[in-house]
Protein backbone atom coordinates (compact mmCIF):
# COMPACT_ATOMS: atom_id res chain seq x y z
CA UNK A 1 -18.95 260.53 96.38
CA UNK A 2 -19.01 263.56 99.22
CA UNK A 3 -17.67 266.79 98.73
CA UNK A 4 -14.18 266.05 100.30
CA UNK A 5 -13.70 263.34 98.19
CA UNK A 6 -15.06 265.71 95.16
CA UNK A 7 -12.43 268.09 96.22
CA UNK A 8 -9.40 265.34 96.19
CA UNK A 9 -10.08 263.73 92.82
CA UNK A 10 -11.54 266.07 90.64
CA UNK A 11 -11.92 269.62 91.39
CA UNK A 12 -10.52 271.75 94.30
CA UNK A 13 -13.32 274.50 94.37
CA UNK A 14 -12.16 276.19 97.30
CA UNK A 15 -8.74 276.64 96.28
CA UNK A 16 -9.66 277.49 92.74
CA UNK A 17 -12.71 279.20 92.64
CA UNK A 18 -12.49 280.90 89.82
CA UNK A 19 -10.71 278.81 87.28
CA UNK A 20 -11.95 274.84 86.67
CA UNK A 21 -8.45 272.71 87.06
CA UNK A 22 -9.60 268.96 86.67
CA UNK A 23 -7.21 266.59 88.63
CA UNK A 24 -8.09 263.49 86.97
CA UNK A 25 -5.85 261.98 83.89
CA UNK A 26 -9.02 260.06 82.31
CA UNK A 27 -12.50 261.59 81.63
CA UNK A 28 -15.33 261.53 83.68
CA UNK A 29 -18.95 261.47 84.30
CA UNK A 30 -20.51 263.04 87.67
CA UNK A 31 -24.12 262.07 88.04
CA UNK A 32 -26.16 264.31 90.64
CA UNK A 33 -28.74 262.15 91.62
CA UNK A 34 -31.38 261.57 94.73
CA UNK A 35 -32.73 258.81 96.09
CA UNK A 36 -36.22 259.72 95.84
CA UNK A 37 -36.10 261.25 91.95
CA UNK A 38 -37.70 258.91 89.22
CA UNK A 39 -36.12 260.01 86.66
CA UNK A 40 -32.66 259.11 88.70
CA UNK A 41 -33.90 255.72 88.90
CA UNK A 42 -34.35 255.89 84.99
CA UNK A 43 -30.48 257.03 84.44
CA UNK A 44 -28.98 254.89 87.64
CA UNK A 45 -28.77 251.45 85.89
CA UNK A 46 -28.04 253.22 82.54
CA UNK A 47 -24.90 254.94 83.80
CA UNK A 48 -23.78 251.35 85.66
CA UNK A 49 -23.81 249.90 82.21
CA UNK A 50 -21.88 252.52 80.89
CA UNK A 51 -19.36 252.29 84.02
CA UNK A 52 -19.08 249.10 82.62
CA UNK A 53 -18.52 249.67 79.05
CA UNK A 54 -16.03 252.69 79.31
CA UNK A 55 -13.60 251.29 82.49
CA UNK A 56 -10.37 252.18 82.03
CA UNK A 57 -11.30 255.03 79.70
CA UNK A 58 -14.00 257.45 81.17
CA UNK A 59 -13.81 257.30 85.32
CA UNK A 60 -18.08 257.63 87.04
CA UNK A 61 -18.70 258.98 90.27
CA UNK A 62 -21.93 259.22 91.76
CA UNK A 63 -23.15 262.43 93.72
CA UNK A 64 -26.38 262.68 96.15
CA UNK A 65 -27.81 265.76 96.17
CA UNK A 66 -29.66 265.98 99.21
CA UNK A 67 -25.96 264.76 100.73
CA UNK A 68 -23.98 267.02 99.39
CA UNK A 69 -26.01 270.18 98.53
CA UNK A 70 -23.32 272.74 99.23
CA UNK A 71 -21.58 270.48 96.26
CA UNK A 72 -24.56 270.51 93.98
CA UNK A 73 -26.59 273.26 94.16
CA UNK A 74 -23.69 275.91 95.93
CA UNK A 75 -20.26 275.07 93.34
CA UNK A 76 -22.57 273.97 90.20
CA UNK A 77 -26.08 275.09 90.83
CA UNK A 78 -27.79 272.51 90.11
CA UNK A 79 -31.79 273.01 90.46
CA UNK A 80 -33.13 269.72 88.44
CA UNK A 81 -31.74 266.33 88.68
CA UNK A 82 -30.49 263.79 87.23
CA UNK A 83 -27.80 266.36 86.34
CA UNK A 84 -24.37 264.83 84.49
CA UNK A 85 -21.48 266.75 84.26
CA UNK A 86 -19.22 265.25 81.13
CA UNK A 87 -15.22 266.28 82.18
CA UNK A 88 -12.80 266.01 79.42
CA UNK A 89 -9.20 266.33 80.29
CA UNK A 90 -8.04 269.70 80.01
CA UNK A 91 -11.31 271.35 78.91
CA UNK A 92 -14.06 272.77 80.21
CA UNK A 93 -16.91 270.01 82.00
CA UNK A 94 -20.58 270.21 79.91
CA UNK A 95 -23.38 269.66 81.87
CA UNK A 96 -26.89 267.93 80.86
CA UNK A 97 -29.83 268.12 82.59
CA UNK A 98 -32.87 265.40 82.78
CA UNK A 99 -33.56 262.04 82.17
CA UNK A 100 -31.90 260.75 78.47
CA UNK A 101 -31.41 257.85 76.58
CA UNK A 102 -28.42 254.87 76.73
CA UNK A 103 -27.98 256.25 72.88
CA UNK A 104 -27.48 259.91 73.98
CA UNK A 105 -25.00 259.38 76.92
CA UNK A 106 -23.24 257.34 74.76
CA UNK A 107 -22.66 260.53 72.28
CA UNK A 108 -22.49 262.57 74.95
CA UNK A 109 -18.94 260.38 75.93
CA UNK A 110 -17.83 259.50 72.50
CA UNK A 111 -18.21 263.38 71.43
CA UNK A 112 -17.28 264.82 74.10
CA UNK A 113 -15.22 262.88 76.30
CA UNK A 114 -13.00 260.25 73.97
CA UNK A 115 -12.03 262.49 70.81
């Protein structure tokens, strides 16, 4: 996902700078990643599985952060990857920062995503 793309589907940082307005009408997960990170490499096929296993009820984008650095480290400041952002619908997005377990994402959704 680039930032334009960032800006159409889930958050229009420019026009809403100070206030978070999520456009989506399901969940979602934004992984910050880059190519070169092992610990990205770790978390890549974990969050395909969970793509998987949540479709049609959390949406997963995918963000590079040497790509799209006035996306990651100028809107969310973002310093250590793999960085997820969890976005509920109409709340506030969590972040979590590093390299975690299939077990913990999965909390991470069903906590704070799907209830």
């Amino acid at each position: 996902m680039n930032t334009a793309q960032f800006v159409d589907e889930i958050f229009d940082y420019k026009a809403n700078p100070s206030k978070w307005l999520y456009k989506g009408n399901m969940p979602a997960i934004v992984d910050f990643y880059a190519d070169w990170c092992g610990p990205c490499k770790r978390v890549a096929p974990i969050m395909d599985k969970l793509a998987e296993k949540y479709k049609g009820k959390v949406n997963f984008y995918k963000i590079n952060t040497d790509e799209e650095q006035e996306l990651s480290a100028g809107v969310f400041g973002i310093q250590s990857i793999p960085s997820i952002i969890a976005i509920p619908v109409g709340k506030d997005p969590q972040m979590k920062t590093g390299a975690f377990s299939e077990e913990e994402y999965i909390k991470l959704i069903e906590d704070n995503l799907l209830k």
